[in-house]
N, C-alpha and C. Protein backbone atom coordinates (compact mmCIF):
# COMPACT_ATOMS: atom_id res chain seq x y z
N UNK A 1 136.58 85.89 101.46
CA UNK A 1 135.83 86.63 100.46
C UNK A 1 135.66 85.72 99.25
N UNK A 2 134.59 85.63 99.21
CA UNK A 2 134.02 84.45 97.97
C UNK A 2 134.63 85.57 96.29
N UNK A 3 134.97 84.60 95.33
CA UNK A 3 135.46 84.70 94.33
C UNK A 3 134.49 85.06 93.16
N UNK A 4 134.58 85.62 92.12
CA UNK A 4 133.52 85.86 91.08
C UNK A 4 134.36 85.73 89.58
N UNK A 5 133.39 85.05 88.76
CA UNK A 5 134.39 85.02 87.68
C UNK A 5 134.45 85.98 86.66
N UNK A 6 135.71 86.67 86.19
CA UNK A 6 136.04 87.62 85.61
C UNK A 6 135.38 88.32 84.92
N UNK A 7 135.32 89.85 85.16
CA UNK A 7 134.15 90.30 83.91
C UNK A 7 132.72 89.92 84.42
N UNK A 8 132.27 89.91 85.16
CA UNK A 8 131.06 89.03 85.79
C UNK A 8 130.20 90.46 85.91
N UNK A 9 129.38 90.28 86.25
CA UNK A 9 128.05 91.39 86.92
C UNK A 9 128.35 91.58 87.67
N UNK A 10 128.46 90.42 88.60
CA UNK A 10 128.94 90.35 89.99
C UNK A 10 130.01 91.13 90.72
N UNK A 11 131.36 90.34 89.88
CA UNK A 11 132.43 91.12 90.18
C UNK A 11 132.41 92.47 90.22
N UNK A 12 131.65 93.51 89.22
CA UNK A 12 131.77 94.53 89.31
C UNK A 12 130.76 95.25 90.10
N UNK A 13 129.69 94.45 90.63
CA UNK A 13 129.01 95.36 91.29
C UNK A 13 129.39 95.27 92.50
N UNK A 14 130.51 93.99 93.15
CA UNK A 14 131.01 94.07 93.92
C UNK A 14 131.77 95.24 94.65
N UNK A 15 132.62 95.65 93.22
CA UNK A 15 133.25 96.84 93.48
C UNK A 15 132.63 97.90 93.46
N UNK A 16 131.60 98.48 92.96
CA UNK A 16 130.55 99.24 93.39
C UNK A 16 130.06 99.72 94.65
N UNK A 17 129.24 97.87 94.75
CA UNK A 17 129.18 98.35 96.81
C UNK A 17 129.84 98.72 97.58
N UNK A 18 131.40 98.46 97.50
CA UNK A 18 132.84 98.36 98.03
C UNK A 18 132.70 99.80 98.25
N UNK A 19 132.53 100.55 97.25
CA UNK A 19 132.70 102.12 97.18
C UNK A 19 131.59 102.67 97.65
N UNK A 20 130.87 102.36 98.02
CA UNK A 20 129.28 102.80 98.83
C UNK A 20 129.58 102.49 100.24
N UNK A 21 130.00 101.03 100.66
CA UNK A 21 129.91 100.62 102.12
C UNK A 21 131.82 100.87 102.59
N UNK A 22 132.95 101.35 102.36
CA UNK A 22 133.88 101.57 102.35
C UNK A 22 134.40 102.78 103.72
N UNK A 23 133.51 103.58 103.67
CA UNK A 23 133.76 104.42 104.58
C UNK A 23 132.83 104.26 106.01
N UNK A 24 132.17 102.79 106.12
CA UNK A 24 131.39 102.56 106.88
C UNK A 24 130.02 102.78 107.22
N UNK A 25 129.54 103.42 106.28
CA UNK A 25 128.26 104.03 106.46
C UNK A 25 127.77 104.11 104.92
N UNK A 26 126.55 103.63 104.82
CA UNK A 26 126.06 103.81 103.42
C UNK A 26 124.83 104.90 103.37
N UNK A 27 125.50 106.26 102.61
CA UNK A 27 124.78 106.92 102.67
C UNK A 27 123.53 107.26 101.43
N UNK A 28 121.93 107.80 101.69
CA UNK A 28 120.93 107.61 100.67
C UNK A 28 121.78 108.20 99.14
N UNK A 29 122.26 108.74 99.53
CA UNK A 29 123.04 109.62 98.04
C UNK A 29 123.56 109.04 97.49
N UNK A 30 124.32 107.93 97.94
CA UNK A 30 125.14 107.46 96.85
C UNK A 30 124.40 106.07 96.34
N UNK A 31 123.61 105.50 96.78
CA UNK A 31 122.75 104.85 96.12
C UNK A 31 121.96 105.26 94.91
N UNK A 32 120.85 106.34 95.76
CA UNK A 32 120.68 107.75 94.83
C UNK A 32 121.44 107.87 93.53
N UNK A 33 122.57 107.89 93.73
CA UNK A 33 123.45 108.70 92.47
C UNK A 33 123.57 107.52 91.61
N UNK A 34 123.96 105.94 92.37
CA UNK A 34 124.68 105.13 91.17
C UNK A 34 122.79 104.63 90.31
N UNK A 35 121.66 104.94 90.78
CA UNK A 35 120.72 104.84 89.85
C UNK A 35 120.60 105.72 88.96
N UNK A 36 120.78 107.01 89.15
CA UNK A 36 121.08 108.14 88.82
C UNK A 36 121.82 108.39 87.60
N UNK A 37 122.84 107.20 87.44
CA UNK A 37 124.39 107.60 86.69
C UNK A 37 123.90 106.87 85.73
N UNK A 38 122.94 105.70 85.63
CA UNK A 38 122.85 104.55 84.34
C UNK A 38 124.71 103.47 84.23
N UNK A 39 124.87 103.49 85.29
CA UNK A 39 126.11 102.73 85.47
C UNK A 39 125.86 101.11 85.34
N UNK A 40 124.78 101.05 86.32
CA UNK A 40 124.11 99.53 85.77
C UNK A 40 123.75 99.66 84.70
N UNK A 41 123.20 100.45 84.09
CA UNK A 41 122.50 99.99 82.32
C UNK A 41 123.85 99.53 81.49
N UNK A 42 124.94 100.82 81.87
CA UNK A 42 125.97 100.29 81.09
C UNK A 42 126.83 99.64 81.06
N UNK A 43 126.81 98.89 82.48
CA UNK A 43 127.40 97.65 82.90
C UNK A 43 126.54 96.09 82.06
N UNK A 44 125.10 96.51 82.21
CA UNK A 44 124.02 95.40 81.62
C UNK A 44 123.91 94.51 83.05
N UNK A 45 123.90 95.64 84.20
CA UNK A 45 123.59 94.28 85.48
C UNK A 45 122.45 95.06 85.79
N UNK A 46 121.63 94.15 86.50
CA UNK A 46 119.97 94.51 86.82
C UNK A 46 120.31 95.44 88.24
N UNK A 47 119.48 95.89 88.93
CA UNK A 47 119.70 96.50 90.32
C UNK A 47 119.39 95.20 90.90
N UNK A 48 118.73 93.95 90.74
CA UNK A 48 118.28 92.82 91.41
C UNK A 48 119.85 92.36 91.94
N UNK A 49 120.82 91.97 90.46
CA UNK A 49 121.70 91.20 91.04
C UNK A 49 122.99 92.51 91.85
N UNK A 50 122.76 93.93 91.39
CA UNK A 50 123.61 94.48 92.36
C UNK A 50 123.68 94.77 94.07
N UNK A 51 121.77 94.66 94.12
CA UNK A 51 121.30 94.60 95.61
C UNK A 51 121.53 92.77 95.97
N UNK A 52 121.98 91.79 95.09
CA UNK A 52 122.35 90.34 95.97
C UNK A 52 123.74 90.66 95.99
N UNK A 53 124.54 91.13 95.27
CA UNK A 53 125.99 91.22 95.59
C UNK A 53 126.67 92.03 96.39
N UNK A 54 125.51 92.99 96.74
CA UNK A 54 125.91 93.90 97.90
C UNK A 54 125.60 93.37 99.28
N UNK A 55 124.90 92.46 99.03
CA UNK A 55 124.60 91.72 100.55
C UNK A 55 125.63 90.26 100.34
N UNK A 56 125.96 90.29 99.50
CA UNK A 56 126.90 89.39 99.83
C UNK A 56 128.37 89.74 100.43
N UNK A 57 128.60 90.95 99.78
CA UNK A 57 129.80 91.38 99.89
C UNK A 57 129.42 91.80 101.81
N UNK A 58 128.37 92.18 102.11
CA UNK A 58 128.06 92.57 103.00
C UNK A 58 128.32 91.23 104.45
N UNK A 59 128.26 90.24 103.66
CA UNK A 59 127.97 88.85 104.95
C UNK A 59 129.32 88.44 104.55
N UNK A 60 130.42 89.13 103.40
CA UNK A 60 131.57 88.44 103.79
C UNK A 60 132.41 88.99 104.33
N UNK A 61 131.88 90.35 104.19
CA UNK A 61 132.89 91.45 105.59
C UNK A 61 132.71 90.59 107.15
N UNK A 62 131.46 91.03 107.17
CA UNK A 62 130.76 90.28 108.21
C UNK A 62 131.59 89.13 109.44
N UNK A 63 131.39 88.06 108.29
CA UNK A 63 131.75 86.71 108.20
C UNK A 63 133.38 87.15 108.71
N UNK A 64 134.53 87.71 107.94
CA UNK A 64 135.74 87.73 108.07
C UNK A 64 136.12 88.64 109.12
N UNK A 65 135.05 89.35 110.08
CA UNK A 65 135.25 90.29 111.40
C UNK A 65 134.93 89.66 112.38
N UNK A 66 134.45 88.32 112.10
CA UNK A 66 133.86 87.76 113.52
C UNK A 66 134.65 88.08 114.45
N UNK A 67 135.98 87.67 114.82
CA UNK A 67 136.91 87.85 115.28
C UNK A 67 137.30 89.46 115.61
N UNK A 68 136.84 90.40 115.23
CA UNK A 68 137.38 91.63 115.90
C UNK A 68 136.86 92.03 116.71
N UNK A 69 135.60 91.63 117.39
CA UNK A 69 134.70 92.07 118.67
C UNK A 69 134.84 94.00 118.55
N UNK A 70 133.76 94.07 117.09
CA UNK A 70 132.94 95.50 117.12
C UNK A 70 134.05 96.30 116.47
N UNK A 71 135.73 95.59 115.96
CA UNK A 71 136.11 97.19 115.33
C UNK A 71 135.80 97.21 114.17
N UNK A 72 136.10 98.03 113.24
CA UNK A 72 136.27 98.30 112.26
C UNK A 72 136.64 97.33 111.62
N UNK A 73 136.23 96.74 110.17
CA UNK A 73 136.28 95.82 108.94
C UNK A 73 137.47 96.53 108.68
N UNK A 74 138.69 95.84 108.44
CA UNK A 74 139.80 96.25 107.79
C UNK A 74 140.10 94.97 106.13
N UNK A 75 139.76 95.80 105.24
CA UNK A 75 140.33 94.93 103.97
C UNK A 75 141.66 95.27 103.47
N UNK A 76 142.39 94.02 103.61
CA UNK A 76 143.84 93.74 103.25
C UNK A 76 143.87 94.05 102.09
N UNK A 77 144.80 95.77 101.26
CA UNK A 77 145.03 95.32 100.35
C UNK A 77 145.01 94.70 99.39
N UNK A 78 145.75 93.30 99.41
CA UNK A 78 145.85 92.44 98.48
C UNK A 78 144.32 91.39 98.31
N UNK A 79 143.68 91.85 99.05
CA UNK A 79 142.20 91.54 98.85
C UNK A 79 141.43 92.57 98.23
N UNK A 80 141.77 93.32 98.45
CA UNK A 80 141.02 94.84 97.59
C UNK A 80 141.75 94.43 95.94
N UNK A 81 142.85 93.93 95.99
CA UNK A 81 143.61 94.29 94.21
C UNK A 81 143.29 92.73 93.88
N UNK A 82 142.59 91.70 94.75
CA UNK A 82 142.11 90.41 94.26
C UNK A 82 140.62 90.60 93.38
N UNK A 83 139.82 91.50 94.41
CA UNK A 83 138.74 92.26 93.77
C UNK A 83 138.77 92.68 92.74
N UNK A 84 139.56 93.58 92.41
CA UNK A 84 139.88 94.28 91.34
C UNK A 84 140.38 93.78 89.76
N UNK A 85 140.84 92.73 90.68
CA UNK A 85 141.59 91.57 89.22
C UNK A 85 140.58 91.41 88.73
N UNK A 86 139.39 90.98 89.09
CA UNK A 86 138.47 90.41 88.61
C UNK A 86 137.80 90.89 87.41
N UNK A 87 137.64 91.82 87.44
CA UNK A 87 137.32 93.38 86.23
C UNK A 87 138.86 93.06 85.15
N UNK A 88 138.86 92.54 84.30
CA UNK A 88 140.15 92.67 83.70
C UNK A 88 139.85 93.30 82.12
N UNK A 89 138.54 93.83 81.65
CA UNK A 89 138.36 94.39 80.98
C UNK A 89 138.63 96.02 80.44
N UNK A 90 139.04 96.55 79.81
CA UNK A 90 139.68 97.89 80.00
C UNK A 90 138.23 98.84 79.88
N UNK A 91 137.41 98.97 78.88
CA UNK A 91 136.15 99.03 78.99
C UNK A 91 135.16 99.62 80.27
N UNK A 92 135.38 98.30 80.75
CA UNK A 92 134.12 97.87 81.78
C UNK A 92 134.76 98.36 83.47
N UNK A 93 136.27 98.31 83.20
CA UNK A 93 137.26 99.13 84.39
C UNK A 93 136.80 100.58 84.31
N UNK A 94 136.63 101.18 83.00
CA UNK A 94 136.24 102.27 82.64
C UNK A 94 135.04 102.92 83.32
N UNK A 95 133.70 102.00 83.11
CA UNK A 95 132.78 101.98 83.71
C UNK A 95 132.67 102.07 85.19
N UNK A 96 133.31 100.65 85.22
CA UNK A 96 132.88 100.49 86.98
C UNK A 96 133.78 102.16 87.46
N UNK A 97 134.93 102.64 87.32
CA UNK A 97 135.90 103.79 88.51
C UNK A 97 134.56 104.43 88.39
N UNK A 98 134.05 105.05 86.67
CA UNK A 98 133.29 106.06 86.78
C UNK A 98 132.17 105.74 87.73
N UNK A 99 131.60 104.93 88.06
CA UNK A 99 130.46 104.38 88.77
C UNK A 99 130.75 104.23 90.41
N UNK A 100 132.22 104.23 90.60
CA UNK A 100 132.29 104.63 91.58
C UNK A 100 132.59 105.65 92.39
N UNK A 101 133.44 106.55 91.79
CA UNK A 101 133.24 108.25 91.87
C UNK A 101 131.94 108.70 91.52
N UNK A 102 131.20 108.30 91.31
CA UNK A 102 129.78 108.96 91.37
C UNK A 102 129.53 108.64 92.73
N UNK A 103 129.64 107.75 93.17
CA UNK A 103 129.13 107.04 94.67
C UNK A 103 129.84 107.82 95.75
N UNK A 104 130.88 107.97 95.76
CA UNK A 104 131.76 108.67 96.42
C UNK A 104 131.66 110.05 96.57
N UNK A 105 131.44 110.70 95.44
CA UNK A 105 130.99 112.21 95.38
C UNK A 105 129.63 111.97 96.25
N UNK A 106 128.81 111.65 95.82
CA UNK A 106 127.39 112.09 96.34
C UNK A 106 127.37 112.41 97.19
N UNK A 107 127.47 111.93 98.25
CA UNK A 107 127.49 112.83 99.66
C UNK A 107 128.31 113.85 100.04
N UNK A 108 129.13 114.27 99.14
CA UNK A 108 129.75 115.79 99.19
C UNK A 108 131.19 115.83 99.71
N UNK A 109 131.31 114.40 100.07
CA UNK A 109 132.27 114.43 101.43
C UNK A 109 132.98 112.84 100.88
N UNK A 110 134.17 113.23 100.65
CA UNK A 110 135.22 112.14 100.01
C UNK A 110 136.02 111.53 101.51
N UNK A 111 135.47 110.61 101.88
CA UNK A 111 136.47 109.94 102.99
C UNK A 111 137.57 109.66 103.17
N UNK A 112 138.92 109.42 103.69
CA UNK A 112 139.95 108.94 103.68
C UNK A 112 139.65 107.77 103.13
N UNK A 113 139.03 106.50 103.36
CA UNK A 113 139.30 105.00 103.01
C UNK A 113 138.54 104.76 101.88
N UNK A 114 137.76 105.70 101.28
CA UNK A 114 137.07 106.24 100.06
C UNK A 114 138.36 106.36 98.91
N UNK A 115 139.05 107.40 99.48
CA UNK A 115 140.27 108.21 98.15
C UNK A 115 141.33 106.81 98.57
N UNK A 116 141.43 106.21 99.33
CA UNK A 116 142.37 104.87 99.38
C UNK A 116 141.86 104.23 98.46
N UNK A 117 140.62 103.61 98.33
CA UNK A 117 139.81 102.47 97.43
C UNK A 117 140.06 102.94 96.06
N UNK A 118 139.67 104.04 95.42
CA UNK A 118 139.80 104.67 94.20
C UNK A 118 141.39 104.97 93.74
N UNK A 119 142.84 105.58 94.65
CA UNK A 119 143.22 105.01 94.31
C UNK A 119 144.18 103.55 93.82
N UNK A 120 143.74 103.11 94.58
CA UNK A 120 143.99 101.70 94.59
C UNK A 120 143.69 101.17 93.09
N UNK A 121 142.51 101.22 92.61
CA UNK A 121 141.85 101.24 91.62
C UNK A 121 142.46 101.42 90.39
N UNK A 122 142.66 102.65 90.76
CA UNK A 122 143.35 103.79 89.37
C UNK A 122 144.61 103.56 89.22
N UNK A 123 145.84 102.84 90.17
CA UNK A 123 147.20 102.57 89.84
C UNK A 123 146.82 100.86 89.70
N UNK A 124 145.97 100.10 90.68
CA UNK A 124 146.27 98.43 89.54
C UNK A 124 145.42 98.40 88.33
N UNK A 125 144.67 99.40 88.10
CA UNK A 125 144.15 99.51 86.89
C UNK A 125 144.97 100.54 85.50
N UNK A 126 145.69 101.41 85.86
CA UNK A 126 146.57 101.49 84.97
C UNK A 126 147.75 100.88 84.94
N UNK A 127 148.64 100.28 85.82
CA UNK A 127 149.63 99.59 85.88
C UNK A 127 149.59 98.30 84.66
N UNK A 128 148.25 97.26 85.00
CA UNK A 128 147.59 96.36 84.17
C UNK A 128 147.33 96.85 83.14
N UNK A 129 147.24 97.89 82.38
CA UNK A 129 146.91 98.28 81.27
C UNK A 129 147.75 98.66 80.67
N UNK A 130 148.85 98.98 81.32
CA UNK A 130 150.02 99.36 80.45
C UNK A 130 151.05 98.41 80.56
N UNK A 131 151.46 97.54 81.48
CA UNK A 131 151.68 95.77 81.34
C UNK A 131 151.45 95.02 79.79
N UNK A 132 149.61 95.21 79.85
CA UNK A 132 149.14 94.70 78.59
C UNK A 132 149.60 94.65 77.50
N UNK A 133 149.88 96.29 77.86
CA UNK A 133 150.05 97.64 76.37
C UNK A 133 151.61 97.31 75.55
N UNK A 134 152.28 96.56 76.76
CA UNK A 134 153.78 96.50 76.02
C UNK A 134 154.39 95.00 75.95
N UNK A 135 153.51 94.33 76.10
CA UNK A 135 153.02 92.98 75.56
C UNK A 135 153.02 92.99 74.00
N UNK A 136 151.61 93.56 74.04
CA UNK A 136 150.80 93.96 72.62
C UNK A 136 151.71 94.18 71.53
């Protein structure tokens, strides 16, 4: 899985798609919804570079299943919270969860590997924030 540098467009629309293509199937709604939400406006990423980072993220699933002959894309964990590092803004963490529970809701129907991704999310994203917090 190719790397993005911190705080990036990228990075976060990464995690975006993540939460759209996650349960295996990308359904019209939740595309639908994240135009819907102004999540890109308030991220400041175009839909141009979120539709290249979704096909990227898309050819590196891809790419890293060659090897399973047809099952299921399984992301390790510690590749999901490598993702996640990447967002190290408290802000823009803010943004992206909300942007991805919009995605997730839309189709009505919260998946198992859906409520895994989110919270995954929500404990290395508060864990890191309260790390920060007693630093500070």
């Amino acid at each position: 899985m190719r790397s993005y540098p911190t705080n990036s467009p990228k990075a976060m629309c990464r995690l975006l798609a993540l939460a759209m293509i996650v349960d295996g199937r990308i359904a019209p709604q939740e595309l639908k919804s994240l135009h819907r939400s102004g999540v890109l406006g308030a991220l400041r990423v175009s839909e141009d570079t979120f539709d290249e980072t979704a096909g990227e993220l898309t050819r590196d699933l891809l790419a890293s299943s060659a090897d399973c002959e047809g099952a299921m894309v399984e992301i390790a964990p510690a590749t999901i919270d490598r993702l996640l590092d990447e967002v190290q803004d408290e802000t823009l963490r803010g943004t992206v969860l909300r942007g991805m529970l919009e995605i997730v809701r839309a189709d009505s129907v919260i998946d198992h590997r859906e409520r895994r991704l989110l919270r995954r999310a929500m404990h290395a994203w508060a864990e890191s924030d309260v790390e920060a917090g007693s630093v500070a």
